[in-house]
N, C-alpha and C. Protein backbone atom coordinates (compact mmCIF):
# COMPACT_ATOMS: atom_id res chain seq x y z
N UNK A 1 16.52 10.30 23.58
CA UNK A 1 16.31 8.96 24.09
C UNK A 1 14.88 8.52 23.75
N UNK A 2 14.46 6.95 23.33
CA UNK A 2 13.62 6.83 22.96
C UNK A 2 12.80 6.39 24.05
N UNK A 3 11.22 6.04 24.08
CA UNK A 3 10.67 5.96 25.25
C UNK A 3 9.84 4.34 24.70
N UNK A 4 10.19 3.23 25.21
CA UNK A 4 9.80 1.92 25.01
C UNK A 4 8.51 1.90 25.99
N UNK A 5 6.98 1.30 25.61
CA UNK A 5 6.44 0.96 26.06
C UNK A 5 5.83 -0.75 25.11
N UNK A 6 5.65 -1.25 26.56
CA UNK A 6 4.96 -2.50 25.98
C UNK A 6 3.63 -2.85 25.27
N UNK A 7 3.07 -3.30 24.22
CA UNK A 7 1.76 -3.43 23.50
C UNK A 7 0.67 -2.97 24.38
N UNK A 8 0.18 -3.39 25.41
CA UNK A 8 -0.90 -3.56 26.58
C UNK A 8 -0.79 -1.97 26.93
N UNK A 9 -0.03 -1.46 27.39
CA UNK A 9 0.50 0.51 27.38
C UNK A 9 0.27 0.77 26.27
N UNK A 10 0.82 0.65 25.29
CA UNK A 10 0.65 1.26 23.62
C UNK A 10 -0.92 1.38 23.59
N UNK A 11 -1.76 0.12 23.65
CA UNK A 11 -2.81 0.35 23.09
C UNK A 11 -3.82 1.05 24.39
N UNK A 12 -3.67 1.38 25.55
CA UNK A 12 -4.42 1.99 26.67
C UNK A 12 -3.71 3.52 26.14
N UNK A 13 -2.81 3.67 25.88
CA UNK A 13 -2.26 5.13 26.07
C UNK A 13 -1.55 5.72 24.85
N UNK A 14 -2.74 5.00 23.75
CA UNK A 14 -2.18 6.04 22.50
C UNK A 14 -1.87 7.16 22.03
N UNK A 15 -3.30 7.55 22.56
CA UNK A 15 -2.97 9.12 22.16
C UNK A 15 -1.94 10.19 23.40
N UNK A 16 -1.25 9.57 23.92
CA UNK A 16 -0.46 10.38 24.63
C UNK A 16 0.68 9.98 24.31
N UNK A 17 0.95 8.62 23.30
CA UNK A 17 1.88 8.32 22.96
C UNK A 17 2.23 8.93 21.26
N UNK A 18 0.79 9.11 20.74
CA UNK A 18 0.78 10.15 19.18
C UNK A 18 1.15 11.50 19.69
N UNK A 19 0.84 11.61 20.94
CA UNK A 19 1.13 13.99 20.95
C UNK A 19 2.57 13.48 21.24
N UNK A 20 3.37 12.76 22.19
CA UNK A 20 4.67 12.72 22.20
C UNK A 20 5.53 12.88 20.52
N UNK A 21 4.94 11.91 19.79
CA UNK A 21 5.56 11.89 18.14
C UNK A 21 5.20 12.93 17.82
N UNK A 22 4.44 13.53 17.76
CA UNK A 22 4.13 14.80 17.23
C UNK A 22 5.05 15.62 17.79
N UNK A 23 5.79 15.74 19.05
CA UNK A 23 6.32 16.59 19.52
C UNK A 23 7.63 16.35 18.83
N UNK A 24 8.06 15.23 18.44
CA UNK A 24 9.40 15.20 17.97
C UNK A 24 9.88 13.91 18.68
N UNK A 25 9.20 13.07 19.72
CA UNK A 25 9.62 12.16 20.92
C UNK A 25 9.76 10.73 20.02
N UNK A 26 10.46 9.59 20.23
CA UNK A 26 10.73 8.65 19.23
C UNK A 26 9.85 7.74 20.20
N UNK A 27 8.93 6.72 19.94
CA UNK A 27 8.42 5.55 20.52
C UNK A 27 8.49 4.40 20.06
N UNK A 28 9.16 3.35 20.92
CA UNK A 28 9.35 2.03 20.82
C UNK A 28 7.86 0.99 21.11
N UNK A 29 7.24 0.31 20.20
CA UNK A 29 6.66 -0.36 21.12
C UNK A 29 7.25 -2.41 21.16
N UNK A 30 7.36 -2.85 22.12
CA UNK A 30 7.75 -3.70 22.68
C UNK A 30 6.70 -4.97 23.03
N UNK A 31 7.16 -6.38 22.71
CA UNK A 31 6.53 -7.33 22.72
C UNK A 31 7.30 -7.88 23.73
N UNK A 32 6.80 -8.04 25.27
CA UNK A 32 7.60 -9.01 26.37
C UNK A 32 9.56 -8.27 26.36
N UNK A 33 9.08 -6.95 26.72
CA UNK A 33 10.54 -6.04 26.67
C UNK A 33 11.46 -5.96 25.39
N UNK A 34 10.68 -6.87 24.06
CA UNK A 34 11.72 -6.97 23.14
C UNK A 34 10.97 -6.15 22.01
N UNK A 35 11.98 -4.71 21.55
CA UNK A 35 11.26 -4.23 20.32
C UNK A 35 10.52 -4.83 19.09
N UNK A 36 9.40 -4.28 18.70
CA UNK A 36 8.61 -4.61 17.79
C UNK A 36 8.92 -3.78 16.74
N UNK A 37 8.11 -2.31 16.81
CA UNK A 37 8.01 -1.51 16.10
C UNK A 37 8.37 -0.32 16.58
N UNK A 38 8.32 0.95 15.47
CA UNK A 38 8.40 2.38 16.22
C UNK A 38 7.37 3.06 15.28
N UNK A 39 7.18 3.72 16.39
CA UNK A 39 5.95 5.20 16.23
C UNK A 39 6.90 6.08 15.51
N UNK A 40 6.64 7.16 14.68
CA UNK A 40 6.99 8.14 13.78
C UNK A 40 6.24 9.10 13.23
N UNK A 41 6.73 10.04 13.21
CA UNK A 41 5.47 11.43 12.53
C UNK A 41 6.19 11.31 11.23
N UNK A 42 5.02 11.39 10.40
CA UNK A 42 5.34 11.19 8.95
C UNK A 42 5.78 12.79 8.18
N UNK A 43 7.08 13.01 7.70
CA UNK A 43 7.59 14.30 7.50
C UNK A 43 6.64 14.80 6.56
N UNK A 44 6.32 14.29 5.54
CA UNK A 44 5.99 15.47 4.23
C UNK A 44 4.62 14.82 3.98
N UNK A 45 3.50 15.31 3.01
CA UNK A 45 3.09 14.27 2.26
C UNK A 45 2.98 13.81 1.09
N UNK A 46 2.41 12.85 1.16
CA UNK A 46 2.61 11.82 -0.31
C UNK A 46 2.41 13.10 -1.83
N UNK A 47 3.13 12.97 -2.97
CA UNK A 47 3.18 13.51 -3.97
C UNK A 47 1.91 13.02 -4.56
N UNK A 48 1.40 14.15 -4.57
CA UNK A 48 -0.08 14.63 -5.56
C UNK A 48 -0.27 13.98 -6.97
N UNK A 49 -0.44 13.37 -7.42
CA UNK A 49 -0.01 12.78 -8.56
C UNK A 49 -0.59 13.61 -9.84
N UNK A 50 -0.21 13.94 -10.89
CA UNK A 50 0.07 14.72 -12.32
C UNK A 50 -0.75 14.13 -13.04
N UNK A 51 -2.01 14.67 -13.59
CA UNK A 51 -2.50 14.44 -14.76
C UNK A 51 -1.75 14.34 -16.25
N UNK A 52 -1.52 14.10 -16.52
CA UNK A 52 -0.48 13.83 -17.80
C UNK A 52 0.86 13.29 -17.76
N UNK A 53 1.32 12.97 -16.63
CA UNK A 53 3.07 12.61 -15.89
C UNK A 53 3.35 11.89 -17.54
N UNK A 54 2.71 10.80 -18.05
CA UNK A 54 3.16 9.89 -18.79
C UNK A 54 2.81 10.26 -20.05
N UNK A 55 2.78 11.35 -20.71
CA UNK A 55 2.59 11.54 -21.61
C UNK A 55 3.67 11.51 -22.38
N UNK A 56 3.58 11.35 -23.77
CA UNK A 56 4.47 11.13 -24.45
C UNK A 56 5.78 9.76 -23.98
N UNK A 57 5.48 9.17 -23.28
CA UNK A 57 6.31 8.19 -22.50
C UNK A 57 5.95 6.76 -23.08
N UNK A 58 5.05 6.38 -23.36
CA UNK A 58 3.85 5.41 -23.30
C UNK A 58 3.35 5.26 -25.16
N UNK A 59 3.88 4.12 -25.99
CA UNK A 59 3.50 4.22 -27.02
C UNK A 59 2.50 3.32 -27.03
N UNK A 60 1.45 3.34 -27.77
CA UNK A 60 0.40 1.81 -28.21
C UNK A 60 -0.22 1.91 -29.49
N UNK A 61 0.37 0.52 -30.37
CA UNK A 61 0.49 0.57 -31.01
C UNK A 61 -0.75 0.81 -31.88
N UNK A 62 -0.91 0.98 -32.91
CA UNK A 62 -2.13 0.68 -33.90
C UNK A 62 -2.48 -0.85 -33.87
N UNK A 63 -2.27 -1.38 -33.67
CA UNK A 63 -3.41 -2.80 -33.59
C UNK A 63 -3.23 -3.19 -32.08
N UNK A 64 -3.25 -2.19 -31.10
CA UNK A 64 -3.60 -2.91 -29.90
C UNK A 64 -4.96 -3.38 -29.47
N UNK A 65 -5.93 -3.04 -30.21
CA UNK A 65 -7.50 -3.10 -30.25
C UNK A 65 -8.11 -3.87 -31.20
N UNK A 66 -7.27 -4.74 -31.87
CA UNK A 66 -7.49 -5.28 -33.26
C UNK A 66 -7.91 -7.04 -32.49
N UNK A 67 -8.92 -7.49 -32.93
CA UNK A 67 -9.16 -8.64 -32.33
C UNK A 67 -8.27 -10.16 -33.10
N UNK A 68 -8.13 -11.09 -32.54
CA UNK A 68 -7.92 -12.32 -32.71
C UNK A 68 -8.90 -13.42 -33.03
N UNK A 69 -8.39 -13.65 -34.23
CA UNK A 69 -9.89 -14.78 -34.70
C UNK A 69 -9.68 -16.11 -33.75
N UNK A 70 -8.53 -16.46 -33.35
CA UNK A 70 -8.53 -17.65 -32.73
C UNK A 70 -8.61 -17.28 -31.57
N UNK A 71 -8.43 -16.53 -30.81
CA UNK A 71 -8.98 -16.05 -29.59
C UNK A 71 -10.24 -16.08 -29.73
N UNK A 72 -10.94 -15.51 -30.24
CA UNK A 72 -12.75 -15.10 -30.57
C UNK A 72 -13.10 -16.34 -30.48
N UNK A 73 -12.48 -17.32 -31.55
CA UNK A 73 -13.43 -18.77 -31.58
C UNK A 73 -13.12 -19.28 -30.37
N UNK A 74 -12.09 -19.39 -29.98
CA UNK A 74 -12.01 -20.09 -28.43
C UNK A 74 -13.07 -20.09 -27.30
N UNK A 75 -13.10 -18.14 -27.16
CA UNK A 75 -14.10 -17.99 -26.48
C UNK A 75 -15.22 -18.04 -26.83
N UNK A 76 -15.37 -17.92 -28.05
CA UNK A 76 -17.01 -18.08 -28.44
C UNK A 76 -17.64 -19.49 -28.56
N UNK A 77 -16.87 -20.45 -28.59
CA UNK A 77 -17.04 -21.95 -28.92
C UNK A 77 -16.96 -23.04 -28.44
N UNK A 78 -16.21 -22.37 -26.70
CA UNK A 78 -15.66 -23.23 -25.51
C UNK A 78 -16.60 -23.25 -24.65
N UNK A 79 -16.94 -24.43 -23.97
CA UNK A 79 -18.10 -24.82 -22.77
C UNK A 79 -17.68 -23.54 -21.46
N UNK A 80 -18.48 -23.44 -20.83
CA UNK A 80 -18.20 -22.50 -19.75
C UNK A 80 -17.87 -23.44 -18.49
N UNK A 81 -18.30 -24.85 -18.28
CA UNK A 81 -18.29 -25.96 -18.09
C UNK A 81 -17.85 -26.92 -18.82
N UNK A 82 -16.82 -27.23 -19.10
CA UNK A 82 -16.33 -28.11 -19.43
C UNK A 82 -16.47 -29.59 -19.20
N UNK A 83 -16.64 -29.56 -17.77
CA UNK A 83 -16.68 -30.96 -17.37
C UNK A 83 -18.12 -31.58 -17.51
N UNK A 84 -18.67 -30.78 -17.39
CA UNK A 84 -20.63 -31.30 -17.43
C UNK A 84 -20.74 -31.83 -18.59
């Protein structure tokens, strides 16, 4: 059975409401008797992430680094201010 307390309780009596989750206990918390949210102990944790995961996955091409002359002049030739 879960144990509903209202916001104003939640936030005076957290940490007796975190050792309950920890124990395994489910907590409701409640806005004017009507559920909001629930408290939960988080099972596992987050996956470590892999130096190399994407290797070989991921092609780029030979001219991904290759510049644009009309890009270049744009930016090189355009007011930073325009309107002035």
């Amino acid at each position: 059975m879960a144990k509903t307390v209202n916001i104003h309780e939640a936030k005076t009596h957290l940490s007796a409401l975190l050792k309950d989750v920890l124990e395994g206990k489910k907590v409701i918390i409640a806005k004017n008797n009507t559920p909001i949210a629930e408290l939960k102990k988080i099972e596992s944790k987050p996956k470590q992430r892999k130096f190399g995961a994407l290797r070989g996955k991921i092609k780029i091409h030979g001219d991904f680094s290759d510049s644009d002359k009309e890009i270049e002049k744009l930016f090189n030739e355009s007011k930073l201010f325009p309107d002035e």
